[in-house]
C-alpha atoms as a PDB file:
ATOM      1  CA  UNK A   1      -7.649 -51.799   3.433  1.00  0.00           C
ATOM      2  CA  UNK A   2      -9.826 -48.563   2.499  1.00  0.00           C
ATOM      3  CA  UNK A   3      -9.486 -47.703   6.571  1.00  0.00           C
ATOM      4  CA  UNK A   4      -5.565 -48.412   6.448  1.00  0.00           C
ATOM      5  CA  UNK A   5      -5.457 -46.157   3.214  1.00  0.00           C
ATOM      6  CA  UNK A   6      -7.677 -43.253   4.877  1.00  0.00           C
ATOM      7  CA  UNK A   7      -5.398 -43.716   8.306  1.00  0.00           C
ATOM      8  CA  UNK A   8      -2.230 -43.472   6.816  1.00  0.00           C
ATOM      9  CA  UNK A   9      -3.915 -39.863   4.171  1.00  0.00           C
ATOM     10  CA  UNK A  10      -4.288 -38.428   7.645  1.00  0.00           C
ATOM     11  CA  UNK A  11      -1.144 -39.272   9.069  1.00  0.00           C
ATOM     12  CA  UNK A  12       0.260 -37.641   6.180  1.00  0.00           C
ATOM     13  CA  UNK A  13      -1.718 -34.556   6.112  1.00  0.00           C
ATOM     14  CA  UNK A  14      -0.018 -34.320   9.496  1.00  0.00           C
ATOM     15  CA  UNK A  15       2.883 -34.798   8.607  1.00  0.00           C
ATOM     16  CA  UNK A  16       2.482 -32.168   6.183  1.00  0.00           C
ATOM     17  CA  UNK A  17       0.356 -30.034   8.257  1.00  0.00           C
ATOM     18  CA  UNK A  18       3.341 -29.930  10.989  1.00  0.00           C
ATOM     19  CA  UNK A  19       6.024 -28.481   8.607  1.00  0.00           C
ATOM     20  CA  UNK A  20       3.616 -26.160   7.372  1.00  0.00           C
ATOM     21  CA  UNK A  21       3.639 -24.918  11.135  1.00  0.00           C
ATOM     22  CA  UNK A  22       6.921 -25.182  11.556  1.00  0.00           C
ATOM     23  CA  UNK A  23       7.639 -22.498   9.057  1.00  0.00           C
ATOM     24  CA  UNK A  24       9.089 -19.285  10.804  1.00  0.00           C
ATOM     25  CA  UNK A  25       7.651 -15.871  10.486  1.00  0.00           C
ATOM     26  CA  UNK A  26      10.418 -13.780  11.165  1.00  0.00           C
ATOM     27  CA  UNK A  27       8.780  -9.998  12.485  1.00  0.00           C
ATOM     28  CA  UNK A  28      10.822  -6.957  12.478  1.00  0.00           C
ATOM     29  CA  UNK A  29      10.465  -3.148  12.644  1.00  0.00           C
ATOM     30  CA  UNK A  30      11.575  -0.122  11.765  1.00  0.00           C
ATOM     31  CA  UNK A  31      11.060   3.919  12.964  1.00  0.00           C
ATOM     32  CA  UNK A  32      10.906   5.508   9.842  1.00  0.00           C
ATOM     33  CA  UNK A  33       9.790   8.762  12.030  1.00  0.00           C
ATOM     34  CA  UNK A  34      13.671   8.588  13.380  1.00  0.00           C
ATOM     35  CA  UNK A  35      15.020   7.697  10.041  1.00  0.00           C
ATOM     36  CA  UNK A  36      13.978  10.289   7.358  1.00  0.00           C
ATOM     37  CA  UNK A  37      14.993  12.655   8.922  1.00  0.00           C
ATOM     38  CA  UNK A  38      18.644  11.679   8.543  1.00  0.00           C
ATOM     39  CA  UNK A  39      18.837  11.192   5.268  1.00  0.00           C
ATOM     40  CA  UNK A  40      21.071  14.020   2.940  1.00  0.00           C
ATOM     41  CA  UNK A  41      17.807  14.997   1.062  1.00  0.00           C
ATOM     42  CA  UNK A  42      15.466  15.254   3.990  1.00  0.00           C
ATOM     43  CA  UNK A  43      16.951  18.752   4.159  1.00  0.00           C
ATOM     44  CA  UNK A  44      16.918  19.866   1.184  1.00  0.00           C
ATOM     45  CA  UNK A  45      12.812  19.210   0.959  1.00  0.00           C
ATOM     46  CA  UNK A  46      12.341  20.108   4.324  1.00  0.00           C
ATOM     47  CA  UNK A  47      13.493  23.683   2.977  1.00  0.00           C
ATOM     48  CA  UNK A  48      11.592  23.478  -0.278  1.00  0.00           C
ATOM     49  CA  UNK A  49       8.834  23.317   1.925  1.00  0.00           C
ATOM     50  CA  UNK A  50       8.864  25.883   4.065  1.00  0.00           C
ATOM     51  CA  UNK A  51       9.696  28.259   1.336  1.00  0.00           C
ATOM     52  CA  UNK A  52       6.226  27.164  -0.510  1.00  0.00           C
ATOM     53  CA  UNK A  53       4.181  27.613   3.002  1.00  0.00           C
ATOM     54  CA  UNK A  54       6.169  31.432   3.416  1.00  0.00           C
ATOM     55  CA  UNK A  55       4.075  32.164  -0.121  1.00  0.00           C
ATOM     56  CA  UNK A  56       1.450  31.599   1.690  1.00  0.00           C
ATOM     57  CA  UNK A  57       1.986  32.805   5.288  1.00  0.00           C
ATOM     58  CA  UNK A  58       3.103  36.404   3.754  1.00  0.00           C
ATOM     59  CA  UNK A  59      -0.250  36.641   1.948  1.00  0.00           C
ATOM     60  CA  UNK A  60      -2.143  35.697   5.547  1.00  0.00           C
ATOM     61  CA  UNK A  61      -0.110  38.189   7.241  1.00  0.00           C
ATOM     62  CA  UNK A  62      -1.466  41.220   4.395  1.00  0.00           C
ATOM     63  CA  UNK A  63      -4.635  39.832   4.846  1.00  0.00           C
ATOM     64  CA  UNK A  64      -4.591  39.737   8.889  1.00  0.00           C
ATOM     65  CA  UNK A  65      -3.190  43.301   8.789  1.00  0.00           C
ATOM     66  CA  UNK A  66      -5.693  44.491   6.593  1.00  0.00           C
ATOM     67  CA  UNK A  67      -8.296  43.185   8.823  1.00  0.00           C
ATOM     68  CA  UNK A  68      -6.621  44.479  11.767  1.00  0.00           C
ATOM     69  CA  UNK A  69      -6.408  48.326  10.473  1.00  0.00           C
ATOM     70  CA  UNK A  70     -10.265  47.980   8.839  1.00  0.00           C
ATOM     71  CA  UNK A  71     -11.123  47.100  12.605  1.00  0.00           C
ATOM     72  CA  UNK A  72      -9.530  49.826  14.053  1.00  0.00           C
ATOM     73  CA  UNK A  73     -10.871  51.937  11.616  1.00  0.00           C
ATOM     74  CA  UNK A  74     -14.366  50.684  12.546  1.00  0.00           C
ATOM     75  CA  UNK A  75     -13.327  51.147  16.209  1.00  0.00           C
ATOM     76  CA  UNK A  76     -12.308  54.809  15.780  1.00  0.00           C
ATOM     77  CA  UNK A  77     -15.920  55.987  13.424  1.00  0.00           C
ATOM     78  CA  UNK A  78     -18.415  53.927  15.265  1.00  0.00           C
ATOM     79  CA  UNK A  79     -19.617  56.222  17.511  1.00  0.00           C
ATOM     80  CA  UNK A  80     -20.290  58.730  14.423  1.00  0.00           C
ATOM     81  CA  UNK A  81     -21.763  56.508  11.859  1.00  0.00           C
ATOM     82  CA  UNK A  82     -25.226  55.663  10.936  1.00  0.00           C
ATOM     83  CA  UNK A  83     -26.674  52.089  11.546  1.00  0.00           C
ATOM     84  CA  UNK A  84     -26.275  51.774   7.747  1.00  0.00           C
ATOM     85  CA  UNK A  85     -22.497  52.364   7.764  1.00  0.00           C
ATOM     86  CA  UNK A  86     -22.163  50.201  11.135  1.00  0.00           C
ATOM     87  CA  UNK A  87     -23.856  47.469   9.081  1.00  0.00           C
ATOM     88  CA  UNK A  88     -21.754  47.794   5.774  1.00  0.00           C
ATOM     89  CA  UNK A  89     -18.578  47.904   8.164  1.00  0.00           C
ATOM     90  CA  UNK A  90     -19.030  44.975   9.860  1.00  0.00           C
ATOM     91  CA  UNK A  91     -19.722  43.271   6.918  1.00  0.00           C
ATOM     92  CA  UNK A  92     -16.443  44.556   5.285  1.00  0.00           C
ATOM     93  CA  UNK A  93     -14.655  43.385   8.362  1.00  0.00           C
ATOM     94  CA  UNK A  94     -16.681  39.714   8.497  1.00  0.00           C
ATOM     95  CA  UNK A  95     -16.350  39.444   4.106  1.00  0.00           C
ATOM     96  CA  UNK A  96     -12.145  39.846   5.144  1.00  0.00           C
ATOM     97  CA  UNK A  97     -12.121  37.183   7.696  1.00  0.00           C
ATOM     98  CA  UNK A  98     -13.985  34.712   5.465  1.00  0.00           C
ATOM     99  CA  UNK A  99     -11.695  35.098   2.985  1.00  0.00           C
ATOM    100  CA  UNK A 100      -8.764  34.567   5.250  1.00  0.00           C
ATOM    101  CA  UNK A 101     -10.170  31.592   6.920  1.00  0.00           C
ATOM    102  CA  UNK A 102     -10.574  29.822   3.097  1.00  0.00           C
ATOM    103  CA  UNK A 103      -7.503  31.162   2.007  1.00  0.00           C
ATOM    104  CA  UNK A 104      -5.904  29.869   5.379  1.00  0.00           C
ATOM    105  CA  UNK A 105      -7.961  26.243   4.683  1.00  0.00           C
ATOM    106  CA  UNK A 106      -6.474  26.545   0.916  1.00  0.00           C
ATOM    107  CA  UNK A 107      -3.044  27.137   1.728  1.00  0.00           C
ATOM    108  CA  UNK A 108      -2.779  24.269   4.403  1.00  0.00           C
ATOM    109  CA  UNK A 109      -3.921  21.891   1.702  1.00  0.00           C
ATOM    110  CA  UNK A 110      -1.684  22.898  -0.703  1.00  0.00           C
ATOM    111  CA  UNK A 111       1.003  22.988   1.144  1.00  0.00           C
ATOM    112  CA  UNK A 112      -0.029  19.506   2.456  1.00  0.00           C
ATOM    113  CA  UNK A 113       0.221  18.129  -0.711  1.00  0.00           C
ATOM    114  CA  UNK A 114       3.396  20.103  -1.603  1.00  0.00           C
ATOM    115  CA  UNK A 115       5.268  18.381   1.052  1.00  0.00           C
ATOM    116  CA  UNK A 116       3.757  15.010   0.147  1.00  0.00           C
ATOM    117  CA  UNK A 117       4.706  15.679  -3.313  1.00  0.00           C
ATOM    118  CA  UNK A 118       8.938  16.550  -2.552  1.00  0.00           C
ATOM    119  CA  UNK A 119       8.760  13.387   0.276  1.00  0.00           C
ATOM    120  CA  UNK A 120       7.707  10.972  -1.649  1.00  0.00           C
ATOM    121  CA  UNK A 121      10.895   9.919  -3.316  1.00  0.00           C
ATOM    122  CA  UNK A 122      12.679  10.123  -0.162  1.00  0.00           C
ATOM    123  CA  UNK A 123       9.553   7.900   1.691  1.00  0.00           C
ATOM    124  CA  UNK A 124      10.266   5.136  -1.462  1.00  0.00           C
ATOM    125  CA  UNK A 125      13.947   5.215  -1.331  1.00  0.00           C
ATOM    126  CA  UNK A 126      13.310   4.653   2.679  1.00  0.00           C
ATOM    127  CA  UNK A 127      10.669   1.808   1.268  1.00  0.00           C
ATOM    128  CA  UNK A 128      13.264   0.145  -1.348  1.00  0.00           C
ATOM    129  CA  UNK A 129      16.167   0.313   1.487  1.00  0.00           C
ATOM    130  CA  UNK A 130      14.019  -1.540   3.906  1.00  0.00           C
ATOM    131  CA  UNK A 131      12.874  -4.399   1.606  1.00  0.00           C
ATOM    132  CA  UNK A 132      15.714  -4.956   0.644  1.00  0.00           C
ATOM    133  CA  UNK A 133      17.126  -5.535   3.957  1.00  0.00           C
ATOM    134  CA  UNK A 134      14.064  -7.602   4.896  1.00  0.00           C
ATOM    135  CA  UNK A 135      14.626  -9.408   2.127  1.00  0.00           C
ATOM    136  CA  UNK A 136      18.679 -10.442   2.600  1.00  0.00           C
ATOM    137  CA  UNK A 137      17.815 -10.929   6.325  1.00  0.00           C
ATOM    138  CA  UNK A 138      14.928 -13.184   5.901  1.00  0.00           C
ATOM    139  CA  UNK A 139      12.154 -10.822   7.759  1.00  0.00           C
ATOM    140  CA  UNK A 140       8.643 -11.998   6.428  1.00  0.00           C
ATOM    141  CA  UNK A 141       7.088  -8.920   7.599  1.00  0.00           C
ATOM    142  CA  UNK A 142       8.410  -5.315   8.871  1.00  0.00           C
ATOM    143  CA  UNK A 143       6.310  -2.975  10.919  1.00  0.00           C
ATOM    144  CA  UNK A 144       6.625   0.886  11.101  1.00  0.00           C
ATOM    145  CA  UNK A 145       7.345   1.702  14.981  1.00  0.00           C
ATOM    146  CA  UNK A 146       6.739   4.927  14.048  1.00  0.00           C
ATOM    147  CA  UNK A 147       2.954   4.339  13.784  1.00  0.00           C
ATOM    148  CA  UNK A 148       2.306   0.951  15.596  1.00  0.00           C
ATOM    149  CA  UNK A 149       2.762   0.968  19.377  1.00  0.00           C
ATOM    150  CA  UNK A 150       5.617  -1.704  20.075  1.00  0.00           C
ATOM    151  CA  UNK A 151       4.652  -3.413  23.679  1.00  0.00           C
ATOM    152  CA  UNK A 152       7.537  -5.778  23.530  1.00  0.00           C
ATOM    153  CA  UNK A 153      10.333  -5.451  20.729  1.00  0.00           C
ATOM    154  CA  UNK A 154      13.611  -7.122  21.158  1.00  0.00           C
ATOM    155  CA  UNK A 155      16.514  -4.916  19.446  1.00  0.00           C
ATOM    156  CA  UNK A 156      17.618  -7.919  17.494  1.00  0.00           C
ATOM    157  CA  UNK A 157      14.717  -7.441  15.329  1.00  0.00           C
ATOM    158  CA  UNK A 158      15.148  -3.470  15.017  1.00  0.00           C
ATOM    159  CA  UNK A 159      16.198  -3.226  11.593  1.00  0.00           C
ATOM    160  CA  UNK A 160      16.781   0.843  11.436  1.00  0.00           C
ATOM    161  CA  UNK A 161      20.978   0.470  11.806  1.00  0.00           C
ATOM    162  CA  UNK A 162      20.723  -2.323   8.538  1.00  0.00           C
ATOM    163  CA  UNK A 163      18.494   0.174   6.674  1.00  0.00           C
ATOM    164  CA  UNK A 164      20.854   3.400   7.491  1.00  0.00           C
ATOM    165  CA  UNK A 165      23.858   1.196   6.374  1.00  0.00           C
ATOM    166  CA  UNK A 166      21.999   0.203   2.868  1.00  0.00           C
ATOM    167  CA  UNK A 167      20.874   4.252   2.276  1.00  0.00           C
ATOM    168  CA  UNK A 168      24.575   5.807   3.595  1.00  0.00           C
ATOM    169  CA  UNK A 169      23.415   7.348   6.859  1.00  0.00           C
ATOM    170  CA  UNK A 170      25.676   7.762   9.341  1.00  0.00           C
END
């Protein structure tokens, strides 16, 4: 009796096991790389953006000019200065292109952040829209294209023209 009991517990943990199996794992994916950009507000921020990194590319230009004419400067005396002078100049000229380089390091950073400031609505919108669509089509999981190298994809599974419908993109 106990070996009929513990026969038929495994036939049912079979049982069990096998529609656990069974259950589908539906994949699909997504270029968000190709889709952002066609969104209505994409260029609005794009713009916002490159207006914050001009701030900081006219300030690089002074500073690259100012090196540029302190250099020629340098160029023009050298002949006719002192060691001392030589020494103070190129020091002048290396302090300036320090200070560009961090300034240059700054900017990129903040203007970095900037843009991942002003996309970040538009990335969750893009994040809402394509949950949602996983969701009412039954996908399990969605992977970005974008970033993940697709060997084998078949378009049925490409949800970008579902997502573009649920954000109104043409």
């Amino acid at each position: 009796m106990k070996k009929l009991m513990k026969v038929a517990l495994v036939a049912l943990c079979m049982v069990f096991m096998g529609n656990f199996a069974n259950a589908q794992t539906k994949i699909g994916y997504i270029n968000t790389n190709e889709l952002i950009p066609q969104l209505p507000d994409y260029k609005t921020v794009n713009t916002a953006i490159d207006a914050f990194k001009k701030q900081f590319l006219d300030v690089l230009q002074g500073m690259d000019k100012e090196l540029q004419d302190k250099a020629a400067g340098y160029q023009g005396k050298q002949a006719t200065m002192t060691d001392a002078a030589k020494l103070a100049a190129q020091g002048e000229l290396s302090d300036i292109q320090k200070r560009a380089q961090t300034y240059q390091t700054e900017a990129s950073q903040k203007v970095e952040a900037k843009g991942a400031e002003l996309m970040k609505p538009l990335i969750d919108k893009v994040n809402g829209a394509i949950s949602a669509v996983a969701k009412e089509k039954g996908y399990t999981y969605v992977i970005d294209s974008s970033t993940t190298a697709l060997l084998v994809a078949p378009p049925a599974d490409d949800l970008l023209a579902a997502v573009k419908v649920k954000l109104g993109v043409k």
